[in-house]
PDB file of N, CA and C in Angstrom:
ATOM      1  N   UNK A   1       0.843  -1.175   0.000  1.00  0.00           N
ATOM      2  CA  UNK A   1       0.000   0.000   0.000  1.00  0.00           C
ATOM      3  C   UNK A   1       0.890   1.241   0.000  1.00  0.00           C
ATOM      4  N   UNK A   2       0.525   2.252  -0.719  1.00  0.00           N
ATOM      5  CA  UNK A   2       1.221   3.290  -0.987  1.00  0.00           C
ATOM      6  C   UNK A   2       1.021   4.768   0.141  1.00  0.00           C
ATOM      7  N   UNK A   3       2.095   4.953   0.531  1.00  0.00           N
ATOM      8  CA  UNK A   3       2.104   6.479   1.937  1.00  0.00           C
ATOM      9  C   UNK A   3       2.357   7.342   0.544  1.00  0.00           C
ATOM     10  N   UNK A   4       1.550   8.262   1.432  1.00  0.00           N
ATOM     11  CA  UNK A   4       1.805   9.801   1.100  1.00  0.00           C
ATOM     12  C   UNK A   4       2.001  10.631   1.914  1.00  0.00           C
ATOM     13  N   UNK A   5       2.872  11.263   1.984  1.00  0.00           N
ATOM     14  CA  UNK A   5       3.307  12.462   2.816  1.00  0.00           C
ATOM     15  C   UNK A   5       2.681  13.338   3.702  1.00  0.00           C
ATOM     16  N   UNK A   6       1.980  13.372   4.776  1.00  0.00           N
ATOM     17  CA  UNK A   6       1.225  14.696   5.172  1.00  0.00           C
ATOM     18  C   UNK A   6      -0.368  13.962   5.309  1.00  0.00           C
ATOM     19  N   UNK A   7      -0.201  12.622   4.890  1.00  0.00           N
ATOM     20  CA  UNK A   7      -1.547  12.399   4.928  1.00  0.00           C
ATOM     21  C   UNK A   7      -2.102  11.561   6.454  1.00  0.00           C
ATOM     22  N   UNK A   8      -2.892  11.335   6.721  1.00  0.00           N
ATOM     23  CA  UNK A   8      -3.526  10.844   8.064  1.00  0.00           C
ATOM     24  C   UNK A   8      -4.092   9.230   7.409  1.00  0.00           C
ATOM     25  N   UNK A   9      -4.081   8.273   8.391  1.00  0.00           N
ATOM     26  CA  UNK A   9      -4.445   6.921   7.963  1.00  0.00           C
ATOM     27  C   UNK A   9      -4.940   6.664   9.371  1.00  0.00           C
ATOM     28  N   UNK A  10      -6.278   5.704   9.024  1.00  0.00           N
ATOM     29  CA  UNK A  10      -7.117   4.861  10.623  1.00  0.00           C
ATOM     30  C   UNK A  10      -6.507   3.717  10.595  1.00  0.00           C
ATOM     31  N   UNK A  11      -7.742   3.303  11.464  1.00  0.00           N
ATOM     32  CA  UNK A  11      -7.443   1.889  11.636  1.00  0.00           C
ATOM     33  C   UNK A  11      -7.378   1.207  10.022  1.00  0.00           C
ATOM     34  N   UNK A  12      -6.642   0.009  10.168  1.00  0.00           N
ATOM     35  CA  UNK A  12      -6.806  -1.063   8.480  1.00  0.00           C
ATOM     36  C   UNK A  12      -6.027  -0.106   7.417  1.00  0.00           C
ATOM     37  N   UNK A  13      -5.160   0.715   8.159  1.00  0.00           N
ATOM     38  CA  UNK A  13      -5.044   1.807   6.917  1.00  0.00           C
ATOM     39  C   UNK A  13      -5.359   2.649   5.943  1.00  0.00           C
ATOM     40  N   UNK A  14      -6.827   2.888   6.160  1.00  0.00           N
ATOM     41  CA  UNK A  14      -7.783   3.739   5.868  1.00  0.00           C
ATOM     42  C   UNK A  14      -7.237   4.912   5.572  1.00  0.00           C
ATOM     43  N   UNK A  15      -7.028   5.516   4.319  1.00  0.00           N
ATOM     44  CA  UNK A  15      -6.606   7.001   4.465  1.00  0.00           C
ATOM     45  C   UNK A  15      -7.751   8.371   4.755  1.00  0.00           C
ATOM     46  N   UNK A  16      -7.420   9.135   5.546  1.00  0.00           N
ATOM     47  CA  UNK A  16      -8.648  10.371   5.934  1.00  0.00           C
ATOM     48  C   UNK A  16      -8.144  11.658   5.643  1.00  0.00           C
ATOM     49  N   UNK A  17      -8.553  12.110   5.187  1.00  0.00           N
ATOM     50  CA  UNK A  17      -8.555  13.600   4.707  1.00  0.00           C
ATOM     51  C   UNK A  17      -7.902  14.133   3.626  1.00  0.00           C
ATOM     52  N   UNK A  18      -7.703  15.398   3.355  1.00  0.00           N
ATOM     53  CA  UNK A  18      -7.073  15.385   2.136  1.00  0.00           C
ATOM     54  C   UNK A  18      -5.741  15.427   1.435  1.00  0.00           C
ATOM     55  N   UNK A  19      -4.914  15.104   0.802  1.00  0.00           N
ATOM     56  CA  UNK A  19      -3.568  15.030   0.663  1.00  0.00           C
ATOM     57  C   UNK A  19      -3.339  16.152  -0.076  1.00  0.00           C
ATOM     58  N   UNK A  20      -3.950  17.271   0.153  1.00  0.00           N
ATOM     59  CA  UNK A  20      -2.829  18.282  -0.090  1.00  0.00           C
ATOM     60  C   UNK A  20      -2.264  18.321  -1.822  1.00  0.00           C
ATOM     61  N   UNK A  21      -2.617  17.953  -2.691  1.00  0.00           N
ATOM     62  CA  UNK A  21      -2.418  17.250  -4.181  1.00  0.00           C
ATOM     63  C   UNK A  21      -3.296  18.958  -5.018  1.00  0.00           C
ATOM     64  N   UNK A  22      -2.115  18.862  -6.003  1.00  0.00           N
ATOM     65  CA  UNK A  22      -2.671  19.586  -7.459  1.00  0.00           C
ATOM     66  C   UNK A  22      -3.641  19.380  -7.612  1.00  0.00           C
ATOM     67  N   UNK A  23      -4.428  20.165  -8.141  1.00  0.00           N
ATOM     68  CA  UNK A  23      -6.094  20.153  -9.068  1.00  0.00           C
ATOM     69  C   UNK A  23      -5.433  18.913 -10.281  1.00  0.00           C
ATOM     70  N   UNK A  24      -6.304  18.457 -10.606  1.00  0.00           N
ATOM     71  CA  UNK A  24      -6.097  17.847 -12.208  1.00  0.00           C
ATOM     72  C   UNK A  24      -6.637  19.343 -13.239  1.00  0.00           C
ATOM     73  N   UNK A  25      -5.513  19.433 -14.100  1.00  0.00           N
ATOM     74  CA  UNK A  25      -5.397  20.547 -15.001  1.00  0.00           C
ATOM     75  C   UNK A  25      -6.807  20.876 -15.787  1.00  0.00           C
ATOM     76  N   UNK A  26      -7.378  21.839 -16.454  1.00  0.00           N
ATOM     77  CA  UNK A  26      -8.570  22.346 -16.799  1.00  0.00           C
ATOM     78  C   UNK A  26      -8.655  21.433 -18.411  1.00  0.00           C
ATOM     79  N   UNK A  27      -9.601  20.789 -18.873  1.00  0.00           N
ATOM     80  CA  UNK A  27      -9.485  19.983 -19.934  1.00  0.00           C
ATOM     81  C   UNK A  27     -10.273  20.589 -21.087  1.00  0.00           C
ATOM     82  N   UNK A  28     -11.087  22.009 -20.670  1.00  0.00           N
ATOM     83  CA  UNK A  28     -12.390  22.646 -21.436  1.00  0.00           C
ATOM     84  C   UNK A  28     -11.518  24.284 -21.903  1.00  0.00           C
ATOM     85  N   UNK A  29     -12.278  24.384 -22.786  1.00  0.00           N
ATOM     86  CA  UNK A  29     -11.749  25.975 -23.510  1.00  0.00           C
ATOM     87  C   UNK A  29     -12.766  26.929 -22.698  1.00  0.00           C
ATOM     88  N   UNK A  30     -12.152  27.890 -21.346  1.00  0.00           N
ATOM     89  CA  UNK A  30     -13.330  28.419 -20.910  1.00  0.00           C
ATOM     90  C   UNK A  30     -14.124  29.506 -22.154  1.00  0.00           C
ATOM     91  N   UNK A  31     -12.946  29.877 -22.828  1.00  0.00           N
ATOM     92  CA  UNK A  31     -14.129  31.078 -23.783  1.00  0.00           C
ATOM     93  C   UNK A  31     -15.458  30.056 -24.345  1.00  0.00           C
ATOM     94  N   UNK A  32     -15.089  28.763 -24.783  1.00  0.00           N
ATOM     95  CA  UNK A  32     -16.427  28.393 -25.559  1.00  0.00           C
ATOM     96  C   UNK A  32     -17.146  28.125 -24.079  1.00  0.00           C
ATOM     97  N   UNK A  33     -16.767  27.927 -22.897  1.00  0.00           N
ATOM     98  CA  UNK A  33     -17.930  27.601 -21.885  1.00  0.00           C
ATOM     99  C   UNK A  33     -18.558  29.040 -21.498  1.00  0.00           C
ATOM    100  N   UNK A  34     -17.919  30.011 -21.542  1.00  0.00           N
ATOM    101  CA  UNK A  34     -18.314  31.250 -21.220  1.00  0.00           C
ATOM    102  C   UNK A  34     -19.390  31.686 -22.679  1.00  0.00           C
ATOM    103  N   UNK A  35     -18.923  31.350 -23.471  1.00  0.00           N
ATOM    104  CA  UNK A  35     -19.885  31.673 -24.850  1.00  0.00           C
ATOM    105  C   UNK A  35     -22.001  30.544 -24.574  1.00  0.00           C
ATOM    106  N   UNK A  36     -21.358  29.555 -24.395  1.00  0.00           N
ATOM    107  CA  UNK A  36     -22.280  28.559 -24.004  1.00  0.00           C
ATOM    108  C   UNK A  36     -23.391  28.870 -22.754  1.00  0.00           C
ATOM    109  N   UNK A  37     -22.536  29.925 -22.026  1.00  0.00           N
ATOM    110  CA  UNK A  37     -23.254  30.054 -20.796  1.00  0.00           C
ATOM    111  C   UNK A  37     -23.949  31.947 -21.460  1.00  0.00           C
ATOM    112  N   UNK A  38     -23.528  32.590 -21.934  1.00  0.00           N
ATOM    113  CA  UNK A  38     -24.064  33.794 -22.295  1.00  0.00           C
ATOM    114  C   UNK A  38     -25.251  33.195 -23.360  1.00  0.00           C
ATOM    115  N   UNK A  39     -25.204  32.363 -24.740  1.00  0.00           N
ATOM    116  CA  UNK A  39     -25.931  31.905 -25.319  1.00  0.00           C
ATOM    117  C   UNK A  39     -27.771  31.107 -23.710  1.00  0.00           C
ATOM    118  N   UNK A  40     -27.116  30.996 -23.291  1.00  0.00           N
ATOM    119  CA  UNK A  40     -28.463  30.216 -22.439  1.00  0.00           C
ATOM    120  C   UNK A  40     -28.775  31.200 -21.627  1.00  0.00           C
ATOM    121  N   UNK A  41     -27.933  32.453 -21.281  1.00  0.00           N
ATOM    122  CA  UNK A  41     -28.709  33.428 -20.549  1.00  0.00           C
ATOM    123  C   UNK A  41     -29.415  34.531 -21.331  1.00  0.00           C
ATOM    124  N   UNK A  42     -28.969  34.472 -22.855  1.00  0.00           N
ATOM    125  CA  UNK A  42     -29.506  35.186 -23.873  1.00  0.00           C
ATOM    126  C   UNK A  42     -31.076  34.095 -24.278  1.00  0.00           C
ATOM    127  N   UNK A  43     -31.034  33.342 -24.112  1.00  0.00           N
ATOM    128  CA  UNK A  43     -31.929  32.426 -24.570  1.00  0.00           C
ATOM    129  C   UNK A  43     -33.371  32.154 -23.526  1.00  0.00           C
ATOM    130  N   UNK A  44     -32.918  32.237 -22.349  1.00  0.00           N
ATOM    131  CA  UNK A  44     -33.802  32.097 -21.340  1.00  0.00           C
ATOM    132  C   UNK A  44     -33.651  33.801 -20.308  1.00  0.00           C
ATOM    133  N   UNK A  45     -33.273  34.242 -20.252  1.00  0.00           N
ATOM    134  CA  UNK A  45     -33.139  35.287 -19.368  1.00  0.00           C
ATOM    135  C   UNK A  45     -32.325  34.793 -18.083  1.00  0.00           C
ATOM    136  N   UNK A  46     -31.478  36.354 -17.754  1.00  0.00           N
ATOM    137  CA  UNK A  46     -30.789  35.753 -16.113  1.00  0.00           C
ATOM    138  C   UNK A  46     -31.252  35.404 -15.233  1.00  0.00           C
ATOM    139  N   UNK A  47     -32.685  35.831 -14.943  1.00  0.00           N
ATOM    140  CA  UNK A  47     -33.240  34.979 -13.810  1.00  0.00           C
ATOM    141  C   UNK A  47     -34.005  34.112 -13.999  1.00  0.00           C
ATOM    142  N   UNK A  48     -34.153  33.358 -14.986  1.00  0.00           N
ATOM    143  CA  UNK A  48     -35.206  32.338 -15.245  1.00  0.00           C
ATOM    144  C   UNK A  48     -34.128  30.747 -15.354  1.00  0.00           C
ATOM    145  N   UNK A  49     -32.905  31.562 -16.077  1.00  0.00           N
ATOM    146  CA  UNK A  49     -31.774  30.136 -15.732  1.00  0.00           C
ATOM    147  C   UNK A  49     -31.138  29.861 -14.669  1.00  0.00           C
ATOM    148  N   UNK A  50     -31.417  28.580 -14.579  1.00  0.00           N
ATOM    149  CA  UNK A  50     -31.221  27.640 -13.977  1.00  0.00           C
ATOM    150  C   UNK A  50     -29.845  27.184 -13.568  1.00  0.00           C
ATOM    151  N   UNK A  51     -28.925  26.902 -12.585  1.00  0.00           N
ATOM    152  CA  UNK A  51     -27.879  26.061 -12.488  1.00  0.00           C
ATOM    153  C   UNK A  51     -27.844  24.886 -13.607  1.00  0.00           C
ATOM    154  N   UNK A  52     -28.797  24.024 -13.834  1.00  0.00           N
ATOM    155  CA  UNK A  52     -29.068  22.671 -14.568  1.00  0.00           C
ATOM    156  C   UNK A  52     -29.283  23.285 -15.896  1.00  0.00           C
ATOM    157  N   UNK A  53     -29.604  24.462 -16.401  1.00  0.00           N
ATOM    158  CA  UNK A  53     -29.689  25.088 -17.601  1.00  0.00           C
ATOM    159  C   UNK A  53     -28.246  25.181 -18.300  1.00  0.00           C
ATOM    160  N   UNK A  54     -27.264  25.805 -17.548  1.00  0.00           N
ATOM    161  CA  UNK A  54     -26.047  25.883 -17.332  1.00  0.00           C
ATOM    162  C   UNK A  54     -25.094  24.903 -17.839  1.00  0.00           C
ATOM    163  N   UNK A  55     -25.596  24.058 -16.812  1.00  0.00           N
ATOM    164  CA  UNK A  55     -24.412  22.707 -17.036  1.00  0.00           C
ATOM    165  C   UNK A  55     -24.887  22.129 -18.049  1.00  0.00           C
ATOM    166  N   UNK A  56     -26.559  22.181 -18.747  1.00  0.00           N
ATOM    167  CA  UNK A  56     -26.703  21.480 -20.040  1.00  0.00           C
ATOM    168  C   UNK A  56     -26.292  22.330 -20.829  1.00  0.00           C
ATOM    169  N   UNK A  57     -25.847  23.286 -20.879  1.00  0.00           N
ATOM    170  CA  UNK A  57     -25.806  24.054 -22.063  1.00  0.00           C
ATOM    171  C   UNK A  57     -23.894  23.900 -22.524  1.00  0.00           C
ATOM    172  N   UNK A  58     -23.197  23.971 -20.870  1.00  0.00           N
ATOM    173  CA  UNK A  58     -21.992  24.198 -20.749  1.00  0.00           C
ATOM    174  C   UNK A  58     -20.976  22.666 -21.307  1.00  0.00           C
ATOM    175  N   UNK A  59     -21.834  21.692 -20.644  1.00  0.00           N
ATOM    176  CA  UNK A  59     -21.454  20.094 -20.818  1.00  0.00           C
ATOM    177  C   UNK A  59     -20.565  19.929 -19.376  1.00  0.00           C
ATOM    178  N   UNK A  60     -20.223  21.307 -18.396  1.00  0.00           N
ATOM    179  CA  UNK A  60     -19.451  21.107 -17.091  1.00  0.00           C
ATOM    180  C   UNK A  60     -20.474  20.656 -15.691  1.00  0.00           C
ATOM    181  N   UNK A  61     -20.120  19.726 -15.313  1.00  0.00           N
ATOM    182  CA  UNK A  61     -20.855  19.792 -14.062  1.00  0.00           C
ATOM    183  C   UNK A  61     -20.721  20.869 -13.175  1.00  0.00           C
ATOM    184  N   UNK A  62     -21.702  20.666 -12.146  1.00  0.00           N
ATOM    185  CA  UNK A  62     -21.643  21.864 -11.451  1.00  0.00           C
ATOM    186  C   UNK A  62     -20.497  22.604 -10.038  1.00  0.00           C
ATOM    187  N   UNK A  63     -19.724  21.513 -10.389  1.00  0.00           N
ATOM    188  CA  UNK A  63     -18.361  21.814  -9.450  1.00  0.00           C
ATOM    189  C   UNK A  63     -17.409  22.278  -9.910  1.00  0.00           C
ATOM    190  N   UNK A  64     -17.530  22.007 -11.322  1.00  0.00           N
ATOM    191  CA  UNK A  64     -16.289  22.410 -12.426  1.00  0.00           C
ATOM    192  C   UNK A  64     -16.633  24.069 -12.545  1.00  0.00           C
ATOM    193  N   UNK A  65     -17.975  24.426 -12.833  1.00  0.00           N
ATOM    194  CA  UNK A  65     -18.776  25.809 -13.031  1.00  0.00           C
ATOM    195  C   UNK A  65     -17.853  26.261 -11.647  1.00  0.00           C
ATOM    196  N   UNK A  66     -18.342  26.057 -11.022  1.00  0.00           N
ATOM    197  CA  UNK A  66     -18.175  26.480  -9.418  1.00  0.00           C
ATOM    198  C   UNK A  66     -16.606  26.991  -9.436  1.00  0.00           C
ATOM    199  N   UNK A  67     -16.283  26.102  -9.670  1.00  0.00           N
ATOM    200  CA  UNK A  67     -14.435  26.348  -9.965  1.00  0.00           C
ATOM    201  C   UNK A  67     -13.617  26.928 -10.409  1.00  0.00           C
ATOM    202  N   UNK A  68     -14.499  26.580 -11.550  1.00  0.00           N
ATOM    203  CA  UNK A  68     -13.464  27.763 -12.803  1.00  0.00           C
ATOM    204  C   UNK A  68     -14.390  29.155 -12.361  1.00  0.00           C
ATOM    205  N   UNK A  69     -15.280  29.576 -12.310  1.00  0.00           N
ATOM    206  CA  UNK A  69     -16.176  30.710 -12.560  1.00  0.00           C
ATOM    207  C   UNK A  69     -16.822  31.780 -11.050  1.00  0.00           C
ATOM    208  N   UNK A  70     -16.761  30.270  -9.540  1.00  0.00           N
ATOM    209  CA  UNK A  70     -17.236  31.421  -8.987  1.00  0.00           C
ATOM    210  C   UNK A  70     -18.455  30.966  -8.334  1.00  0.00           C
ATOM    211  N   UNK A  71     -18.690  31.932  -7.546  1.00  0.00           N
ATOM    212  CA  UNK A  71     -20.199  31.898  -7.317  1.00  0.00           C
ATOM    213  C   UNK A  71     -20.995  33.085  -7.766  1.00  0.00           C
TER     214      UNK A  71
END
């Protein structure tokens, strides 16, 4: 079984919490997600869209949104 540095382990060797590790790198072009997300607020209005409007329109789930963009 593999240690990591800084990290906490239970009983059975259970690892707990977080190791402190790089993001995995951004895999999406934000201009076309930012284009994708103006297209659905042009399309529906800003207050009528939806979070779930968003991520269908964007193809990002809603943690990735969250991430790259904000609250």
């Amino acid at each position: 079984m593999p240690t990591y540095p800084g990290a906490r382990y239970g009983p059975y060797g259970k690892l707990y919490g977080s190791l402190n590790c790089m993001a995995r790198p951004r895999t999406f072009d934000e201009d076309q997600v930012v284009c994708a997300a103006r297209d659905q607020f042009w399309a529906t209005g800003y207050t009528a869209t939806s979070l779930d409007d968003l991520t269908a329109a964007t193809g990002l789930g809603r943690g990735s949104l969250y991430g790259a963009f904000g609250d």
